[in-house]
Protein backbone atom coordinates (compact mmCIF):
# COMPACT_ATOMS: atom_id res chain seq x y z
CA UNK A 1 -32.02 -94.65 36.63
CA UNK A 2 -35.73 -93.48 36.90
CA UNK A 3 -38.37 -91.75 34.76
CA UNK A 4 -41.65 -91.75 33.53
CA UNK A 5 -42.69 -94.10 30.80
CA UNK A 6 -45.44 -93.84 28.11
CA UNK A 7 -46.08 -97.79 27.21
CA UNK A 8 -48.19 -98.61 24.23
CA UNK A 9 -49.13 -101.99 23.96
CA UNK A 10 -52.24 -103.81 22.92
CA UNK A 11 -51.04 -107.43 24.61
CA UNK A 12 -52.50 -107.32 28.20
CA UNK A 13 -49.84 -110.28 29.27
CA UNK A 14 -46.81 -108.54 27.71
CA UNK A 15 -47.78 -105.11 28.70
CA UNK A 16 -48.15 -106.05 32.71
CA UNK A 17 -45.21 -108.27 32.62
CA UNK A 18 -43.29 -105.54 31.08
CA UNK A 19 -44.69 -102.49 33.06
CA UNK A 20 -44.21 -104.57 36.62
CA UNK A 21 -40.75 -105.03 35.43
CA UNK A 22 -40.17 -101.43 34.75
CA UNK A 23 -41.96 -100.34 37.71
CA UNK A 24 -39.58 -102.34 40.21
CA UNK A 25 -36.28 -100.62 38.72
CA UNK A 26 -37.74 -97.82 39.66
CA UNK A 27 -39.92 -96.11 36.69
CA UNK A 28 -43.22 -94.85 36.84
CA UNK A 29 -45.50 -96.55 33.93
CA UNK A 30 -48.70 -95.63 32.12
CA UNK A 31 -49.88 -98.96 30.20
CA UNK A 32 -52.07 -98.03 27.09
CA UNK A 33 -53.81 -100.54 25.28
CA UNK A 34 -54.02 -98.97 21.60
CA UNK A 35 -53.06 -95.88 20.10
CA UNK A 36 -55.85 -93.20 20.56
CA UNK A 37 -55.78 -93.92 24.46
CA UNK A 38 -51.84 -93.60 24.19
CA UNK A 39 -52.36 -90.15 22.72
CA UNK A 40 -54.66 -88.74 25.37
CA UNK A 41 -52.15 -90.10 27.88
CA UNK A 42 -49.71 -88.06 26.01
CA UNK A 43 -51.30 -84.98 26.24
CA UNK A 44 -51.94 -85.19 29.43
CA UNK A 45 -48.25 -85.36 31.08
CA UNK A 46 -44.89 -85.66 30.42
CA UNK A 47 -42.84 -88.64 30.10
CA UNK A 48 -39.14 -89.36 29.28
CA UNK A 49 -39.72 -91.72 27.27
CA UNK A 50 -42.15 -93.23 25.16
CA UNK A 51 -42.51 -97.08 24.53
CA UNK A 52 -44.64 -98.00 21.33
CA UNK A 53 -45.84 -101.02 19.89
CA UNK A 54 -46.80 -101.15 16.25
CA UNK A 55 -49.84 -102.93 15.69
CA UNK A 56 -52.55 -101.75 17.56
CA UNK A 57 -56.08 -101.47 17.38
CA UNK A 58 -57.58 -97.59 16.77
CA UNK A 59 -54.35 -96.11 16.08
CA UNK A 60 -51.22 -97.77 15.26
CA UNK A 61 -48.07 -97.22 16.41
CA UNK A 62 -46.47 -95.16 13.48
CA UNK A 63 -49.69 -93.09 13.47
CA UNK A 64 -48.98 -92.32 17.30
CA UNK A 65 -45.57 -91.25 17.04
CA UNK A 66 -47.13 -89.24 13.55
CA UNK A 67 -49.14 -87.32 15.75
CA UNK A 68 -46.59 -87.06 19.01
CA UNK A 69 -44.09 -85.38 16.56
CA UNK A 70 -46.36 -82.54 15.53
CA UNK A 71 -45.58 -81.11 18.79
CA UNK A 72 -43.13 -83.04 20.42
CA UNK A 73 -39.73 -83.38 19.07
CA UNK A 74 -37.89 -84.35 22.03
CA UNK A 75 -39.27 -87.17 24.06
CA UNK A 76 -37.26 -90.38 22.69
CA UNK A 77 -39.34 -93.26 21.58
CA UNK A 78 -38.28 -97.18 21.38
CA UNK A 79 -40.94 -99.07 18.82
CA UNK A 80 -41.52 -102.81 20.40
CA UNK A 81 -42.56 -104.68 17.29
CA UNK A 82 -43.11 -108.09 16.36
CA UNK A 83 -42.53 -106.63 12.52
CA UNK A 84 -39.20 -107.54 11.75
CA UNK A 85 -38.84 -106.33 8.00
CA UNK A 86 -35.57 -103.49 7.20
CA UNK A 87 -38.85 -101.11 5.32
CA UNK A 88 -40.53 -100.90 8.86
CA UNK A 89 -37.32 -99.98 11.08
CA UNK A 90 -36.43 -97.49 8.09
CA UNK A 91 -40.24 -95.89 8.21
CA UNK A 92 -39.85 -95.91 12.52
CA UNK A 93 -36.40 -94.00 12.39
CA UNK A 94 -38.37 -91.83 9.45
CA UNK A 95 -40.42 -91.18 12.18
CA UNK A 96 -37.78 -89.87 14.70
CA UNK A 97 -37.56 -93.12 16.91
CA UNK A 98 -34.55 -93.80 18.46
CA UNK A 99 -34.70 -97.42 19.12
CA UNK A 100 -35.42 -100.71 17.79
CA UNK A 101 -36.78 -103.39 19.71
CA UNK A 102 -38.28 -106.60 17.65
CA UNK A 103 -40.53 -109.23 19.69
CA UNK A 104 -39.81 -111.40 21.58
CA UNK A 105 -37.19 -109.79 23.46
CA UNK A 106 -36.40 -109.78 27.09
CA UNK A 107 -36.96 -107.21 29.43
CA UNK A 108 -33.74 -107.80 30.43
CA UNK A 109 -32.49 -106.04 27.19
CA UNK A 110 -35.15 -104.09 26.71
CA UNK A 111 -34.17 -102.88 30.39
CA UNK A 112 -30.31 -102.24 29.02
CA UNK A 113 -32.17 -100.31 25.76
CA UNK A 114 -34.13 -97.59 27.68
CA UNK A 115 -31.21 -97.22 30.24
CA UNK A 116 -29.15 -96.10 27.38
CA UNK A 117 -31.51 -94.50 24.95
CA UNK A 118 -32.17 -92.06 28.27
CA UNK A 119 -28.64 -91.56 29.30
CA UNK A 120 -27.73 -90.30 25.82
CA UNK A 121 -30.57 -87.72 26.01
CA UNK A 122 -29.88 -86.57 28.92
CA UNK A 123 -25.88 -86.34 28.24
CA UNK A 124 -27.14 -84.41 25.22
CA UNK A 125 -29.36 -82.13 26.91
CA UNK A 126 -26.38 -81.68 29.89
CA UNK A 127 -23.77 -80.83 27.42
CA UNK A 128 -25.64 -78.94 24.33
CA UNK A 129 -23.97 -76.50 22.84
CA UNK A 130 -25.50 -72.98 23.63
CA UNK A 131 -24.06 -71.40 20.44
CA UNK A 132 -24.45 -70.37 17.50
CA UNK A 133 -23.05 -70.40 13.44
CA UNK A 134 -23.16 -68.16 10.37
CA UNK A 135 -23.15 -70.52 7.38
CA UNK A 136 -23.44 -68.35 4.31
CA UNK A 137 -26.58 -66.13 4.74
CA UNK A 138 -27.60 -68.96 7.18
CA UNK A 139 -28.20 -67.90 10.90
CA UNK A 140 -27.54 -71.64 12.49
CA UNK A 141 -29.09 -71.14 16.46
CA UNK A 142 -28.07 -74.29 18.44
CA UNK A 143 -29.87 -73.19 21.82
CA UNK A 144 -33.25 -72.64 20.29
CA UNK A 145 -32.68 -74.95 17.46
CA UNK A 146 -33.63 -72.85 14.49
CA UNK A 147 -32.30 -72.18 11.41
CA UNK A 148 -32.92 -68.76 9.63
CA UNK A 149 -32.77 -66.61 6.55
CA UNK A 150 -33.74 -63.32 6.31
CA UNK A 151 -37.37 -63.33 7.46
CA UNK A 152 -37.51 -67.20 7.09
CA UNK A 153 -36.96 -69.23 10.34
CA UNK A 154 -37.04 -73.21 10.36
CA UNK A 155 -37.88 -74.96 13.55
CA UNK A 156 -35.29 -77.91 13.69
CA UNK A 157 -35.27 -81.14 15.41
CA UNK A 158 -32.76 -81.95 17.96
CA UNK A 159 -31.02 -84.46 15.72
CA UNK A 160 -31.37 -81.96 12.82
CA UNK A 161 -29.55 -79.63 14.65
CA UNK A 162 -27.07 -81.43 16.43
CA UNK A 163 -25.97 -82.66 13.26
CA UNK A 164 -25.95 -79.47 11.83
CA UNK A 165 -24.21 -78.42 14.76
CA UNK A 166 -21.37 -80.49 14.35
CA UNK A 167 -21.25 -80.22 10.91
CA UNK A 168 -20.46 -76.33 11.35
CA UNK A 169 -17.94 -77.36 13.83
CA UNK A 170 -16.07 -78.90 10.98
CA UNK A 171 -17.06 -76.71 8.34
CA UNK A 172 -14.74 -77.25 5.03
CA UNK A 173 -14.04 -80.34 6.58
CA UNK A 174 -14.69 -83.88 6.39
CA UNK A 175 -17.10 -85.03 8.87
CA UNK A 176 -16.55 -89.10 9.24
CA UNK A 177 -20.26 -90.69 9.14
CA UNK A 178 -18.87 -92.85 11.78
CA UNK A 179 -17.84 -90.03 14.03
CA UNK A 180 -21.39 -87.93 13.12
CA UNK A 181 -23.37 -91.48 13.87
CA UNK A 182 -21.86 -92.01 17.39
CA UNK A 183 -21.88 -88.61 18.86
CA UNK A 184 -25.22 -87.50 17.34
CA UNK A 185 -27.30 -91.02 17.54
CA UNK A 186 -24.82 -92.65 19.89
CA UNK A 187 -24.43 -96.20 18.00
CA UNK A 188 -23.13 -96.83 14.32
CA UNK A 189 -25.52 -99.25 13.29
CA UNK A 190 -27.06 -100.06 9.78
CA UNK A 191 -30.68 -98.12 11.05
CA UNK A 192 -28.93 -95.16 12.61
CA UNK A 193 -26.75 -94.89 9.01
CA UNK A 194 -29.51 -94.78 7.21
CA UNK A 195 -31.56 -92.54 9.48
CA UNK A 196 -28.63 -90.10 9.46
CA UNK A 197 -28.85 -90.40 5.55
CA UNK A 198 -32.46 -88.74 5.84
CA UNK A 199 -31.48 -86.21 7.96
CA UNK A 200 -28.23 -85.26 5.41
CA UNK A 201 -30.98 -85.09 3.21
CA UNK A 202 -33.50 -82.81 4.99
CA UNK A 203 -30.71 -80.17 5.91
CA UNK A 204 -29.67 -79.81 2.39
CA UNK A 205 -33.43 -78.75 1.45
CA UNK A 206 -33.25 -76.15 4.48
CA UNK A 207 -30.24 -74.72 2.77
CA UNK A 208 -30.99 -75.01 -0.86
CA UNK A 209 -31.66 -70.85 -0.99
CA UNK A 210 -27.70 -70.09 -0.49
CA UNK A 211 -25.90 -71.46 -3.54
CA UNK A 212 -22.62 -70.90 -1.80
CA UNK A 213 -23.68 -73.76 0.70
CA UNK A 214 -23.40 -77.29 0.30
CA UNK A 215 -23.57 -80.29 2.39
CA UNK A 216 -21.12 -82.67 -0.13
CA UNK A 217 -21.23 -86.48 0.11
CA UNK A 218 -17.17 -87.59 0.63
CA UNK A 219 -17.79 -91.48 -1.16
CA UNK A 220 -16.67 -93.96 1.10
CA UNK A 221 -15.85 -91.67 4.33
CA UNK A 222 -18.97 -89.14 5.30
CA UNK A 223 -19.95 -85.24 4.97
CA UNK A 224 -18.37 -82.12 4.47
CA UNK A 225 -20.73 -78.67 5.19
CA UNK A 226 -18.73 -76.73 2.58
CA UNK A 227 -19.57 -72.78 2.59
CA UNK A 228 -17.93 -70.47 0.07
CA UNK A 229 -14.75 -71.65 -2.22
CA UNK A 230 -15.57 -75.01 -3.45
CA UNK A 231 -12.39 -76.93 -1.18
CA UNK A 232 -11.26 -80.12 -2.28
């Protein structure tokens, strides 16, 4: 597998070792030493993915990705991070990361996380669903991810609406978390749980203006999008 890689990393050693590494399994790699010079990098070109250490001088690593995901809600991002505590992996999936990686690690693994992090995106963007759903007054558009309502249109994320997406495909029904974790984030992991858990609760304030929507927690099992009769 190649691609083009946006690395962020303020350790000179670690940050050749680990762009050398890339670089002879075939990926093209921009090294960045802090956060500002990651962001004109970024602005500059495209990448497929986007590797991004935490603490860094100028511009830290959450303040990057801040600023990445004002306009770009697509390229995946892995946060390398010698921070190990649950609050910081919750704030990075906040964020709209999609991997985990806490120093040291090999490159090895590291290797094994990108190759999968970019196969998953690019299954997703193979296979996405080019339709669309009526939920209540709702218009749900999967191919140009928005949702709308009347004259209101809201400009989702991929995840948001993939998971909407799949909610709508089991509409009155109950949507396993387990089943909505591996097809949406492609793991079922504590992080991706509770990422997916943010999410539940961002579409629920999109639809909020229909009363005759709801996205109901089932205790113990997952979600059910539930639009109309109440169904048990």
């Amino acid at each position: 597998m190649t691609g083009r890689i946006l690395l962020l990393e303020d350790d000179a050693n670690l940050g050749v070792i680990v762009q050398e590494h890339l670089q002879l399994h075939g990926f093209r790699v921009t090294l960045c030493v802090d956060g500002e010079q990651g962001l004109t990098a970024h602005r500059s070109g495209k990448y497929d993915l986007c590797l991004v250490d935490i603490m860094m001088p100028r511009l830290d690593g959450f303040s990057f990705v801040k600023e990445v995901r004002r306009s770009d809600q697509d390229t995946p991002l892995i946060f390398l991070t010698a921070k190990s505590m649950k609050e910081d992996k919750i704030q990075g999936f906040k964020l709209g990361c999609d991997d985990y990686l806490t120093k040291p690690f090999s490159v090895e693994e590291l290797l094994l996380r990108i190759t999968a992090v970019l196969k998953r995106c690019r299954r997703d963007t193979a296979t996405a669903t080019l339709a669309s759903f009526e939920i209540g007054r709702y218009h749900l558009d999967c191919t140009r991810q928005t949702l709308s309502l009347d004259e209101k249109r809201i400009k989702l994320t991929p995840k948001e609406s993939d998971l909407l997406s799949l909610l709508c495909r089991n509409m009155n029904r109950t949507l396993s978390r387990g089943d909505a974790l591996r097809e949406v984030w492609g793991e079922e992991t504590y992080f991706s749980g509770r990422s997916m858990d943010v999410f539940v609760s961002k579409l629920r304030k999109y639809l909020k203006d229909d009363p005759n929507v709801e996205i109901m927690g089932i205790h113990g099992k997952g979600f059910r999008l539930i639009v109309g009769d109440k169904i048990a």
